[in-house]
N, C-alpha and C. Protein backbone atom coordinates (compact mmCIF):
# COMPACT_ATOMS: atom_id res chain seq x y z
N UNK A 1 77.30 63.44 241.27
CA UNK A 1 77.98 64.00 240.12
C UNK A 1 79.48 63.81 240.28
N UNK A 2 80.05 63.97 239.62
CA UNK A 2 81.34 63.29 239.19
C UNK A 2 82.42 65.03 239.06
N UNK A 3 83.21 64.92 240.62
CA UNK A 3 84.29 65.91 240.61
C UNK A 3 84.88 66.52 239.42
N UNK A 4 85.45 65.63 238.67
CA UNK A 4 86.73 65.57 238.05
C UNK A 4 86.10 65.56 236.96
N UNK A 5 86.40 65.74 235.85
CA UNK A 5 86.26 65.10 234.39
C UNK A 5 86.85 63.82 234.33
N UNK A 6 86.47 63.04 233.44
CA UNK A 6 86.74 61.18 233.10
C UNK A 6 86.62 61.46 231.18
N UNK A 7 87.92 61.02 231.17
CA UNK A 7 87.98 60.46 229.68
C UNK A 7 88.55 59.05 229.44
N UNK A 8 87.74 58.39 228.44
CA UNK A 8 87.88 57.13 228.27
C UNK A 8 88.26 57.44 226.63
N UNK A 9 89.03 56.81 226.24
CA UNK A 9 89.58 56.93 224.96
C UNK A 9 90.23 55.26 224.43
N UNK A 10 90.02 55.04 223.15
CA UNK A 10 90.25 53.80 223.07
C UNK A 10 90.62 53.82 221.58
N UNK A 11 91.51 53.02 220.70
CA UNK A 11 91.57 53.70 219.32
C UNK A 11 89.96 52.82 218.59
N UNK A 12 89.91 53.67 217.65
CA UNK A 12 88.87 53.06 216.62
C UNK A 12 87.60 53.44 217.82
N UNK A 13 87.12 53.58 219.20
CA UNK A 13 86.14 53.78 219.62
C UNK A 13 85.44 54.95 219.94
N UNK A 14 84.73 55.46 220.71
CA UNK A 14 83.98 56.68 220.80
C UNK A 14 84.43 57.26 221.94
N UNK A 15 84.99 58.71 222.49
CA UNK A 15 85.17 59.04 223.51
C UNK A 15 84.40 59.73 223.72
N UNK A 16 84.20 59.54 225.50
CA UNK A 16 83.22 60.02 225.77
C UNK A 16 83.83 60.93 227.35
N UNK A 17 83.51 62.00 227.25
CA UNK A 17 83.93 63.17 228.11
C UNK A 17 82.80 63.41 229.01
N UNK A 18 83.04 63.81 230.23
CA UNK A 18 82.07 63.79 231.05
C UNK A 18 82.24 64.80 232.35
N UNK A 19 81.34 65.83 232.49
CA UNK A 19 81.63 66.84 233.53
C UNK A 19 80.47 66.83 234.09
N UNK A 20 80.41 67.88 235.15
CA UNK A 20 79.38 68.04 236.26
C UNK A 20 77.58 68.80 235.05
N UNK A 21 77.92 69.52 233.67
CA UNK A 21 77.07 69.95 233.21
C UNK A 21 76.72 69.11 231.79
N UNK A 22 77.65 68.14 231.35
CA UNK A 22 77.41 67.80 229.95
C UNK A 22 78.22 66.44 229.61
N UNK A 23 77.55 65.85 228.69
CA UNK A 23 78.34 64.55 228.10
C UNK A 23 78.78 64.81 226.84
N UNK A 24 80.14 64.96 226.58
CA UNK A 24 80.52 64.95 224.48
C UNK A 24 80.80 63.97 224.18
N UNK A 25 80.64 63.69 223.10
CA UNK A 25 80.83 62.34 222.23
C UNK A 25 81.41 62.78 221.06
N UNK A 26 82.32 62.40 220.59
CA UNK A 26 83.15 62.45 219.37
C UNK A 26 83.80 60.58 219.52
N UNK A 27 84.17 60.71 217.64
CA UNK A 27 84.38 59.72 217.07
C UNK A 27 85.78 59.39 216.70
N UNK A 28 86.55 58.38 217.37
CA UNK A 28 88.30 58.62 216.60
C UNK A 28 88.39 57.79 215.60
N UNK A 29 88.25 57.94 214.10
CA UNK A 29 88.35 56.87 213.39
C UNK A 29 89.81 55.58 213.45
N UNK A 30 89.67 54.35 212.77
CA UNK A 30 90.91 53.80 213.36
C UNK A 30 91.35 54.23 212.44
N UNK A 31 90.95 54.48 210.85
CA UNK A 31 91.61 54.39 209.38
C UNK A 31 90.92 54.76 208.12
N UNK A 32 91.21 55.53 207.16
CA UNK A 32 90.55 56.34 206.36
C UNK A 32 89.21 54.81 205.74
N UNK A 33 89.83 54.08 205.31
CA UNK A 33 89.43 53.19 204.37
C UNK A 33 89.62 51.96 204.67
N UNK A 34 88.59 50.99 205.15
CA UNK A 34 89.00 49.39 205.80
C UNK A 34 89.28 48.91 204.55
N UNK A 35 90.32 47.72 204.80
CA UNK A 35 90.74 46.93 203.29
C UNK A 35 89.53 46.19 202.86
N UNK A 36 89.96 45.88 201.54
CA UNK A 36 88.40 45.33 200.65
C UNK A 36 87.89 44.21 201.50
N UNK A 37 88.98 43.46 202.00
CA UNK A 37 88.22 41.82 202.35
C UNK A 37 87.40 42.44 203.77
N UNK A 38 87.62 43.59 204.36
CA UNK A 38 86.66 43.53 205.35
C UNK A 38 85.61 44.20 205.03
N UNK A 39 85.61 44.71 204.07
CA UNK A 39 84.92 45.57 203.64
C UNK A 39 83.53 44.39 203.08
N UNK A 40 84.28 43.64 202.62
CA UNK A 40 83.49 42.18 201.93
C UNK A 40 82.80 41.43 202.88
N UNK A 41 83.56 41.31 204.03
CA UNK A 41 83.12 40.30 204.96
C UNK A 41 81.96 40.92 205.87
N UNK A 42 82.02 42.36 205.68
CA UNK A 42 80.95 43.26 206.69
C UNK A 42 79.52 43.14 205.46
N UNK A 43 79.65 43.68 204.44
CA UNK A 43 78.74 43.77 203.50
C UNK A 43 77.97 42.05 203.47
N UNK A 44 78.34 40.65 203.47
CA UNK A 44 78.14 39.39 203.47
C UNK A 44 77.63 39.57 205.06
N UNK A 45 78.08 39.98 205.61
CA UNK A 45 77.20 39.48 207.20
C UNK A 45 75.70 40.50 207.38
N UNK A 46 76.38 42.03 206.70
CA UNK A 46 75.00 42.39 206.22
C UNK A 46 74.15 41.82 206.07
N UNK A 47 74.28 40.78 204.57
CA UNK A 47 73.16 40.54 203.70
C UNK A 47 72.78 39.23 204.21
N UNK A 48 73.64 39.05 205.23
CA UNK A 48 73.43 37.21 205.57
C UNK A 48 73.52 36.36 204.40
N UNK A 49 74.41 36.14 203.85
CA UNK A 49 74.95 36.08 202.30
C UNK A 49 76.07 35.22 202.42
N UNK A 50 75.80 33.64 202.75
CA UNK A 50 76.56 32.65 202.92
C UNK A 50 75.79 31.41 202.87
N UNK A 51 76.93 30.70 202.17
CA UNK A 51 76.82 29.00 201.78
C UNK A 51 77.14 27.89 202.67
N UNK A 52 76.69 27.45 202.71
CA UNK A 52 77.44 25.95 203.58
C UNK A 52 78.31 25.30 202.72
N UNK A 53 79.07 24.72 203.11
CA UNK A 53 79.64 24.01 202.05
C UNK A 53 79.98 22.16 202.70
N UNK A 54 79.30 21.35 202.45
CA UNK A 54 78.76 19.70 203.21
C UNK A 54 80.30 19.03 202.80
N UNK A 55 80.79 19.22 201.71
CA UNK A 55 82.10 18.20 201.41
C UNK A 55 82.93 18.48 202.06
N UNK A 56 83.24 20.42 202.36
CA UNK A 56 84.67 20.83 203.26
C UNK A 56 84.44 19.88 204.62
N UNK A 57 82.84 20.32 204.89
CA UNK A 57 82.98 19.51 206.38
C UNK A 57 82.92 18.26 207.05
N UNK A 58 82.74 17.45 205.49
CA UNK A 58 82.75 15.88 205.63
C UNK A 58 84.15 15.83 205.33
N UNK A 59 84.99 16.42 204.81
CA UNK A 59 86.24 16.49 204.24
C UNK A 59 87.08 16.23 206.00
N UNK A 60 87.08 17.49 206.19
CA UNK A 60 87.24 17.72 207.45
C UNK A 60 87.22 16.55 208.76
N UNK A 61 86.00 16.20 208.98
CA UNK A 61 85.33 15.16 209.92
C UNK A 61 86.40 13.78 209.16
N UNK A 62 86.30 13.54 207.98
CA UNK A 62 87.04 11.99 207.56
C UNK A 62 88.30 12.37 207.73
N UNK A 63 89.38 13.31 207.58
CA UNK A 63 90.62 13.34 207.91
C UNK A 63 91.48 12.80 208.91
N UNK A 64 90.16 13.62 210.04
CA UNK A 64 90.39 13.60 211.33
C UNK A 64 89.74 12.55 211.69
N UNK A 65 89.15 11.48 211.93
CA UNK A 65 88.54 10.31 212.46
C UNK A 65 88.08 9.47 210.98
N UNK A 66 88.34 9.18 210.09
CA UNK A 66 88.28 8.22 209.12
C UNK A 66 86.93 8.49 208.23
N UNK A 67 86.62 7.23 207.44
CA UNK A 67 85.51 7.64 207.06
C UNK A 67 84.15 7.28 208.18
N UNK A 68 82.93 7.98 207.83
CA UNK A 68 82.05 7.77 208.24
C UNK A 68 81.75 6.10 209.14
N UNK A 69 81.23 5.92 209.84
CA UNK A 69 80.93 4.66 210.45
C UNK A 69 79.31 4.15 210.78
N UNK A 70 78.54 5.10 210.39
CA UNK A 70 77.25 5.03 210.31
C UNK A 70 76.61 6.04 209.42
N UNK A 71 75.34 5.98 208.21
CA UNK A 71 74.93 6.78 207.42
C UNK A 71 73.74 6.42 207.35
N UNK A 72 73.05 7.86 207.54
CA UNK A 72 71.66 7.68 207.16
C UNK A 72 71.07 8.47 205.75
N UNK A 73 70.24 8.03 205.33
CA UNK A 73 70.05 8.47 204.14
C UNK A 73 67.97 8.25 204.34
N UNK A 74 67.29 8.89 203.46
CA UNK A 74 65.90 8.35 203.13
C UNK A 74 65.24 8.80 204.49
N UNK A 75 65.25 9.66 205.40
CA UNK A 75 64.50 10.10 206.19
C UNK A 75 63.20 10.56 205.83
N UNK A 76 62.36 10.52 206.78
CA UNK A 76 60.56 10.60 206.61
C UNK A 76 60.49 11.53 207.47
N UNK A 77 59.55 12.98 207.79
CA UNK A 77 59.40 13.12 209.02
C UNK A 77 57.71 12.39 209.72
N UNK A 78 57.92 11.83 210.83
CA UNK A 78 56.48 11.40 211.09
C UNK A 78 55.70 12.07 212.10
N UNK A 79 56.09 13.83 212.50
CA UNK A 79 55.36 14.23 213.06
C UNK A 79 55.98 15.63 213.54
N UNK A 80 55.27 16.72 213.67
CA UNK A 80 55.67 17.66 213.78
C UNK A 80 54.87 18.99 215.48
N UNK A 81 55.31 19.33 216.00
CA UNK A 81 54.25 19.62 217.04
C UNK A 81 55.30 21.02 217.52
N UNK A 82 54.12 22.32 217.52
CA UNK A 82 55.01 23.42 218.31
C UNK A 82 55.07 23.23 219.86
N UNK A 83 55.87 23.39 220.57
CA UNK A 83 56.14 23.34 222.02
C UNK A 83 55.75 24.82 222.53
N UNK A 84 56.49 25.77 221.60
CA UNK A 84 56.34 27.09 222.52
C UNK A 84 56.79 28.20 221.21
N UNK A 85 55.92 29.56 221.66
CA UNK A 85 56.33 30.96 220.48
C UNK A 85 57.24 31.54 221.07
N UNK A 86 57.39 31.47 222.26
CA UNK A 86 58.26 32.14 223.18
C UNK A 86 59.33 31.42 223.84
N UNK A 87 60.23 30.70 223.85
CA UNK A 87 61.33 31.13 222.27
C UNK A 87 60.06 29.87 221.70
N UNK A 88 60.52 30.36 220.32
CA UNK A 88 60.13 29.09 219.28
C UNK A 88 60.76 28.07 219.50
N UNK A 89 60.03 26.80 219.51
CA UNK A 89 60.25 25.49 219.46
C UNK A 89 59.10 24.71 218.93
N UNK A 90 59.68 23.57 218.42
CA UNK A 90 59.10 22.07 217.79
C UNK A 90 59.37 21.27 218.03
N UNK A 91 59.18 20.47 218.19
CA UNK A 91 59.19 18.54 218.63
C UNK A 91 58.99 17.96 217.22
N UNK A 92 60.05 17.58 216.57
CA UNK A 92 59.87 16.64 215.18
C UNK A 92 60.83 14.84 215.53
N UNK A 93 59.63 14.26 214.83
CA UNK A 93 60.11 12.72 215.07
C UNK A 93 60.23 12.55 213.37
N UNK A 94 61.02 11.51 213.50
CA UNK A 94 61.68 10.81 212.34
C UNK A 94 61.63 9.35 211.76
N UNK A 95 61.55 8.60 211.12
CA UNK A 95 62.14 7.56 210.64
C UNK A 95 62.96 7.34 209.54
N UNK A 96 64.50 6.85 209.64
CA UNK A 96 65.22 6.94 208.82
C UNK A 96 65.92 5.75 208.53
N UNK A 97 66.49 4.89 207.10
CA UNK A 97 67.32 3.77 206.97
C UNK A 97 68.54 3.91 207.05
N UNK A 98 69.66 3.44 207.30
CA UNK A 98 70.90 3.17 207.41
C UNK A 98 71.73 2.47 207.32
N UNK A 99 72.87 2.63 206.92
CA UNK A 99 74.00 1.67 207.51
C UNK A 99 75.06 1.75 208.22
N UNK A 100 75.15 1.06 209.45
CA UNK A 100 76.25 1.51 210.59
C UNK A 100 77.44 -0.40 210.40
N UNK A 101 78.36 0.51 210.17
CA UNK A 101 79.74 -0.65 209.97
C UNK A 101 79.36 -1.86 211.17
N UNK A 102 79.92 -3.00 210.53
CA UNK A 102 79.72 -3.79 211.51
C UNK A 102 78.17 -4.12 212.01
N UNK A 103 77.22 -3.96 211.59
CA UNK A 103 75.95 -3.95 211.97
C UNK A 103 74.98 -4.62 210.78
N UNK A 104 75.53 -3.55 209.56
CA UNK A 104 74.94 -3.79 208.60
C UNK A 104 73.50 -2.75 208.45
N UNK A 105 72.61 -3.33 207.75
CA UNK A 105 71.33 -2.29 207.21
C UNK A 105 70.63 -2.04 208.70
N UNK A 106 70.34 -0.87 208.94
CA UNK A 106 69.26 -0.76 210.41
C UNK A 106 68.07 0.50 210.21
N UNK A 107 67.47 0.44 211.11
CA UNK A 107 66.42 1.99 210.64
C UNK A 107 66.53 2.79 212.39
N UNK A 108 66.46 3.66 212.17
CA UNK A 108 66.27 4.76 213.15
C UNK A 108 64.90 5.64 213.40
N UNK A 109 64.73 5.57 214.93
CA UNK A 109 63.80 6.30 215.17
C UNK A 109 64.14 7.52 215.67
N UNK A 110 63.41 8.75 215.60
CA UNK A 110 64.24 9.55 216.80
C UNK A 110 62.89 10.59 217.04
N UNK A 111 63.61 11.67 217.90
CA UNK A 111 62.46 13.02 218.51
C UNK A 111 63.51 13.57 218.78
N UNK A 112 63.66 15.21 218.01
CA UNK A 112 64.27 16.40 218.63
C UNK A 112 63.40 17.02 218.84
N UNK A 113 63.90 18.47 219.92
CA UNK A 113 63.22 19.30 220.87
C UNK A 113 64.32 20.16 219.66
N UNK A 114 63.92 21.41 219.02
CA UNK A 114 64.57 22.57 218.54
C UNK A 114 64.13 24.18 218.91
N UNK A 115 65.28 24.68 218.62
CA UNK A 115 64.57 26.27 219.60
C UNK A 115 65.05 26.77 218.45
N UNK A 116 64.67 27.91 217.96
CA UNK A 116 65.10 28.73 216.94
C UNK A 116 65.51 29.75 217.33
N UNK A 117 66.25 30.63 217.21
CA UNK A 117 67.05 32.25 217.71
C UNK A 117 67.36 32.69 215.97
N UNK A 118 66.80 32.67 214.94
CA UNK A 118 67.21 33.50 213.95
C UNK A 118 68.57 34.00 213.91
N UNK A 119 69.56 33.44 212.51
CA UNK A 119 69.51 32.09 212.44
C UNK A 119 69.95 30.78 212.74
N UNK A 120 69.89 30.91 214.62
CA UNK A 120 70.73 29.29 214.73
C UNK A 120 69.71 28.61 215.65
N UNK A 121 69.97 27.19 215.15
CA UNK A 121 68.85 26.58 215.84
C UNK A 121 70.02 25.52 216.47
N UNK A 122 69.28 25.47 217.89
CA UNK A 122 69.96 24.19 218.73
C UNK A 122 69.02 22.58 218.97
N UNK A 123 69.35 21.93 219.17
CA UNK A 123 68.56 20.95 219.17
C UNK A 123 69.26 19.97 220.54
N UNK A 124 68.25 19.05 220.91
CA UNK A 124 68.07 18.00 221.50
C UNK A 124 67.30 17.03 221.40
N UNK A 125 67.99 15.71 220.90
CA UNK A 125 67.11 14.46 220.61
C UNK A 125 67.58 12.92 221.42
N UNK A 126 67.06 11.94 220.80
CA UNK A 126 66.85 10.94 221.80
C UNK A 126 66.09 9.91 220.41
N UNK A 127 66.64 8.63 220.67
CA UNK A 127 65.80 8.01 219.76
C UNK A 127 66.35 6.16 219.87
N UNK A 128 66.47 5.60 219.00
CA UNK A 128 66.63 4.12 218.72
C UNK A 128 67.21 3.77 217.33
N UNK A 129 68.42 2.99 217.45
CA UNK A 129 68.55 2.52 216.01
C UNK A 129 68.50 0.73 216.38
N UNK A 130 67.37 0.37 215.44
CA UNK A 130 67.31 -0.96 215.22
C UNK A 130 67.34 -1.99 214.05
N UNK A 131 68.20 -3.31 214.33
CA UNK A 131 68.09 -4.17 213.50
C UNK A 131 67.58 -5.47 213.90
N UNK A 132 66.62 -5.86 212.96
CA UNK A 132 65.75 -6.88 213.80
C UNK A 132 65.45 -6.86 214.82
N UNK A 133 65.58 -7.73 215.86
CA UNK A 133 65.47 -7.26 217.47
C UNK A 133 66.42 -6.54 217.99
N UNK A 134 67.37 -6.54 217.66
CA UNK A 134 68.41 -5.68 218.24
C UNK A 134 67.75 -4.05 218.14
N UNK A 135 68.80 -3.70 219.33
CA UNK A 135 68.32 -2.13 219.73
C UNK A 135 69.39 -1.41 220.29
N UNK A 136 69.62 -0.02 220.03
CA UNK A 136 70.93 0.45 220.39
C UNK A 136 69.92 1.70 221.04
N UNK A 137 70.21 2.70 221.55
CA UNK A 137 69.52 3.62 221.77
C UNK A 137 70.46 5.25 222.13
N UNK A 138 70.23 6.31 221.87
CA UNK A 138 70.92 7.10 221.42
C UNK A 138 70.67 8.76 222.07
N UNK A 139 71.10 9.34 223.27
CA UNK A 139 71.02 10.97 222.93
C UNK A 139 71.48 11.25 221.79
N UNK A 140 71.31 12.65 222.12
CA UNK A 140 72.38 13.68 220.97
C UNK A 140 72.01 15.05 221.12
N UNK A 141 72.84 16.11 220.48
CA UNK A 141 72.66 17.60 220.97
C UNK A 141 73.15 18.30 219.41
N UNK A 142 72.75 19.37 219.09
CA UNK A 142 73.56 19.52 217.47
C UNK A 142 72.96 21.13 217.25
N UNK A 143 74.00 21.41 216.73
CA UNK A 143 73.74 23.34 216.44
C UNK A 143 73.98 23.56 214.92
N UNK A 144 73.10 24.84 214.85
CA UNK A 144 73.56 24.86 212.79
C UNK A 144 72.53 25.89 212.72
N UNK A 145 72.66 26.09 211.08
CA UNK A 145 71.59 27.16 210.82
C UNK A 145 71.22 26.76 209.05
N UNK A 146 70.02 27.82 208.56
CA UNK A 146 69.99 28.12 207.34
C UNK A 146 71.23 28.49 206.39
N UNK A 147 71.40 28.41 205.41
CA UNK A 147 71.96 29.17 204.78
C UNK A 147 71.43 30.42 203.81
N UNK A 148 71.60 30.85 203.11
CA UNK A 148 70.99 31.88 202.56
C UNK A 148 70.41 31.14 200.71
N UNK A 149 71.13 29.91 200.73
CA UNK A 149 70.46 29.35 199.87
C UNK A 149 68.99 28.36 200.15
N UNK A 150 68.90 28.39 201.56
CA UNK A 150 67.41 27.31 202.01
C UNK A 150 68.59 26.29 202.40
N UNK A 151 69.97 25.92 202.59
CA UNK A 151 70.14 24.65 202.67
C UNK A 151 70.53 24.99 204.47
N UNK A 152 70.20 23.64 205.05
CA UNK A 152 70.50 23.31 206.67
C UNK A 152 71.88 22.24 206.42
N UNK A 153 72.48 22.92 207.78
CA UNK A 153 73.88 21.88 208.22
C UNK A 153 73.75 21.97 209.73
N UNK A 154 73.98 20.84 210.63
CA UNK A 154 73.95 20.30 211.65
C UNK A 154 74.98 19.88 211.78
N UNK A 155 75.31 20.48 212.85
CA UNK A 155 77.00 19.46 213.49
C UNK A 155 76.05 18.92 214.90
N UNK A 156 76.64 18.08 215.18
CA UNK A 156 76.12 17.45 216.94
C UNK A 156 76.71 16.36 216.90
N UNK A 157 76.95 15.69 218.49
CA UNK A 157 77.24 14.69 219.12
C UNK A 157 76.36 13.20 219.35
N UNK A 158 76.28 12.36 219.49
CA UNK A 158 75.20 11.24 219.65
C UNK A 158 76.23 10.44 220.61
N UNK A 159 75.33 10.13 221.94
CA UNK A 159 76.18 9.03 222.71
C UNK A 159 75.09 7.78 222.66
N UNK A 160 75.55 7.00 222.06
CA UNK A 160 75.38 5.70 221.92
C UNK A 160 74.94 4.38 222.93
N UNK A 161 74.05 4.03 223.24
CA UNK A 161 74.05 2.66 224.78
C UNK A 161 73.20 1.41 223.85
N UNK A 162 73.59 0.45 224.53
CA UNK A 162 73.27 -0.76 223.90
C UNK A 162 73.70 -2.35 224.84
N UNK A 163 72.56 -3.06 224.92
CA UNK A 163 73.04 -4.07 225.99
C UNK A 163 73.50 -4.93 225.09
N UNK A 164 72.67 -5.42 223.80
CA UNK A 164 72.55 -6.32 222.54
C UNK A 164 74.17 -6.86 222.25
N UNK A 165 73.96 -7.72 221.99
CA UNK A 165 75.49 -8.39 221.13
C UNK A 165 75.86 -7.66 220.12
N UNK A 166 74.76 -7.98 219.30
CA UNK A 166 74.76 -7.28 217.93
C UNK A 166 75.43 -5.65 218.14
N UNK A 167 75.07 -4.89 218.93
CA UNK A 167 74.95 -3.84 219.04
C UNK A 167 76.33 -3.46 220.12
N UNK A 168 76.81 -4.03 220.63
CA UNK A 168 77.57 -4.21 221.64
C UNK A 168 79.11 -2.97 221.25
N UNK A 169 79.25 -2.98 219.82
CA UNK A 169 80.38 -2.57 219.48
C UNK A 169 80.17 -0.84 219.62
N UNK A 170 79.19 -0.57 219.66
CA UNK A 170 78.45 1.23 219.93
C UNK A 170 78.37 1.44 221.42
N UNK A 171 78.15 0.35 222.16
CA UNK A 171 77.61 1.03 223.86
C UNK A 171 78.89 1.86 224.19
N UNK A 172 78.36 2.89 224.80
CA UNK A 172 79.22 3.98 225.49
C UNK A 172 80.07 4.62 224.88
N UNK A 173 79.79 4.42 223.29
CA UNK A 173 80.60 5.48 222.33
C UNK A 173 80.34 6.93 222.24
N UNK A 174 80.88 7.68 221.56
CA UNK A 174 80.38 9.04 221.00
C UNK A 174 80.54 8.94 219.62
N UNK A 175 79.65 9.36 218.61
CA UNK A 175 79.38 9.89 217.60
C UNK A 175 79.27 11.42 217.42
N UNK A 176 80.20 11.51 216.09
CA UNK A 176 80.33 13.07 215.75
C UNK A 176 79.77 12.77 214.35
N UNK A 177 78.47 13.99 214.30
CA UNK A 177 77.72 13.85 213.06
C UNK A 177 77.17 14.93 212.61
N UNK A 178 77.12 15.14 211.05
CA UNK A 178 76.44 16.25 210.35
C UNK A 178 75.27 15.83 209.60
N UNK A 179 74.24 16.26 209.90
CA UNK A 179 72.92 16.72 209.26
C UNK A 179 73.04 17.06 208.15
N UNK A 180 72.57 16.98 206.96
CA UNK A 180 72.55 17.97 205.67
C UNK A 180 70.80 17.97 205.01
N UNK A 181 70.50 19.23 204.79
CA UNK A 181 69.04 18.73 204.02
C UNK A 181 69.01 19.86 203.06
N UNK A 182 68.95 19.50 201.88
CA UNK A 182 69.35 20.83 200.68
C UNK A 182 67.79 21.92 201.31
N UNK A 183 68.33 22.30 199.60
CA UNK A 183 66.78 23.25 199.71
C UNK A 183 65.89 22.32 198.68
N UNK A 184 66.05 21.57 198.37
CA UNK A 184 65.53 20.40 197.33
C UNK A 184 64.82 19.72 197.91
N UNK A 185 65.28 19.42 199.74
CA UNK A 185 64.84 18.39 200.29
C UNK A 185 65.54 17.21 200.72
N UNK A 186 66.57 17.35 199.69
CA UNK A 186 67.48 15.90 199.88
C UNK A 186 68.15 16.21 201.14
N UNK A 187 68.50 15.10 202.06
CA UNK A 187 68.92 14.56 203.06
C UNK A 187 69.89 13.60 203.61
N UNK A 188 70.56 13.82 204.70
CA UNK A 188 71.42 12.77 204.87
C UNK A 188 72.17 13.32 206.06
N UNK A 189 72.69 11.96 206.79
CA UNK A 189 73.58 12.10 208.26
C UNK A 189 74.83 11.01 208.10
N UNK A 190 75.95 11.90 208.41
CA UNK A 190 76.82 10.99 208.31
C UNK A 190 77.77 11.30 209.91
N UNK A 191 78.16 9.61 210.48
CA UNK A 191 78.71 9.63 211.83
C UNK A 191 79.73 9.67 212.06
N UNK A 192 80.58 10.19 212.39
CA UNK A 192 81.80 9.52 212.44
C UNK A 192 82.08 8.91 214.12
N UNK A 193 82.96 7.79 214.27
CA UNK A 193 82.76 7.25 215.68
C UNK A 193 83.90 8.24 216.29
N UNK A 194 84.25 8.92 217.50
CA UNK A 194 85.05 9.64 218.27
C UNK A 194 85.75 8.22 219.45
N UNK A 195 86.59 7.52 219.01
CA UNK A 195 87.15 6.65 220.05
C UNK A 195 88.38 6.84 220.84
């Protein structure tokens, strides 16, 4: 047991008093009335009551590193498999068309590993982008969530390897890329190269 009394006091927090027979708890408010915008911003995290918005952050991404340098568009998924309930996870593979600068038209294969934590999902994938024989081959890692409209946004990294000629201009790059898939369905990835 504790000699002395101990007070911990902090503004806006709870003090809590403490003797050899009893614990009190009282409340110090910081302020009669929080201003509206927090008032707004608490009520929205409440309701989980937020948009993505795909142009600010393509906006964003092209400012800062140019436009896009690879785009995928027309993705399929070709397979879907749970890994685990505990955390949740899936294994989804892909096939998707593209065009990466300098390359020209190619298609992509891939497989992410995703874990879900309600609502952010992390991912890890691995895959191939090919044209004709050529072959580039690709990690990547990417975080994001729902929105409250059904729409998904993905930010993640892709590091790039490639022995190919053709392909030669990607080995040992990084790619910075966003995911988008409405609530419609529609889809699309756009890269930007990080050099």
């Amino acid at each position: 047991m504790f000699q002395n009394p101990i007070v911990i006091e902090e503004a806006g927090a709870t003090t809590v008093t403490q003797d050899n027979s009893n614990i009190i708890t009282t409340s110090i408010p910081t302020s009669p009335t929080p201003p509206a915008s927090t008032t707004t911003a608490i009520t929205s995290a409440l309701n989980n009551t937020f948009s993505h918005d795909s142009a600010r952050e393509t906006n964003t991404l092209t400012s800062a590193f140019g436009s896009p340098f690879y785009e995928l568009t027309d993705a399929k998924d070709t397979g879907k498999e749970v890994l685990s309930i505990d955390p949740q996870q899936t294994k989804d593979s892909y096939i998707a068309q593209g065009i990466m600068n300098g390359i020209d038209n190619v298609t992509e294969y891939g497989t992410y590993i995703s874990t879900y934590s309600s609502p952010d999902i992390t991912s890890v994938g691995k895959g191939m982008i090919v044209q004709n024989d050529n072959v580039a081959t690709f990690t990547a890692e990417d975080t994001g969530k729902y929105d409250s409209e059904g729409n998904l946004l993905l930010k993640g990294t892709m590091f790039f390897q490639s022995d190919d000629k053709k392909m030669e201009s990607i080995n040992g790059k990084v790619g910075l890329y966003l995911y988008w898939k409405d609530s419609n369905g529609t889809d699309w990835t756009k890269t930007w190269l990080w050099e």
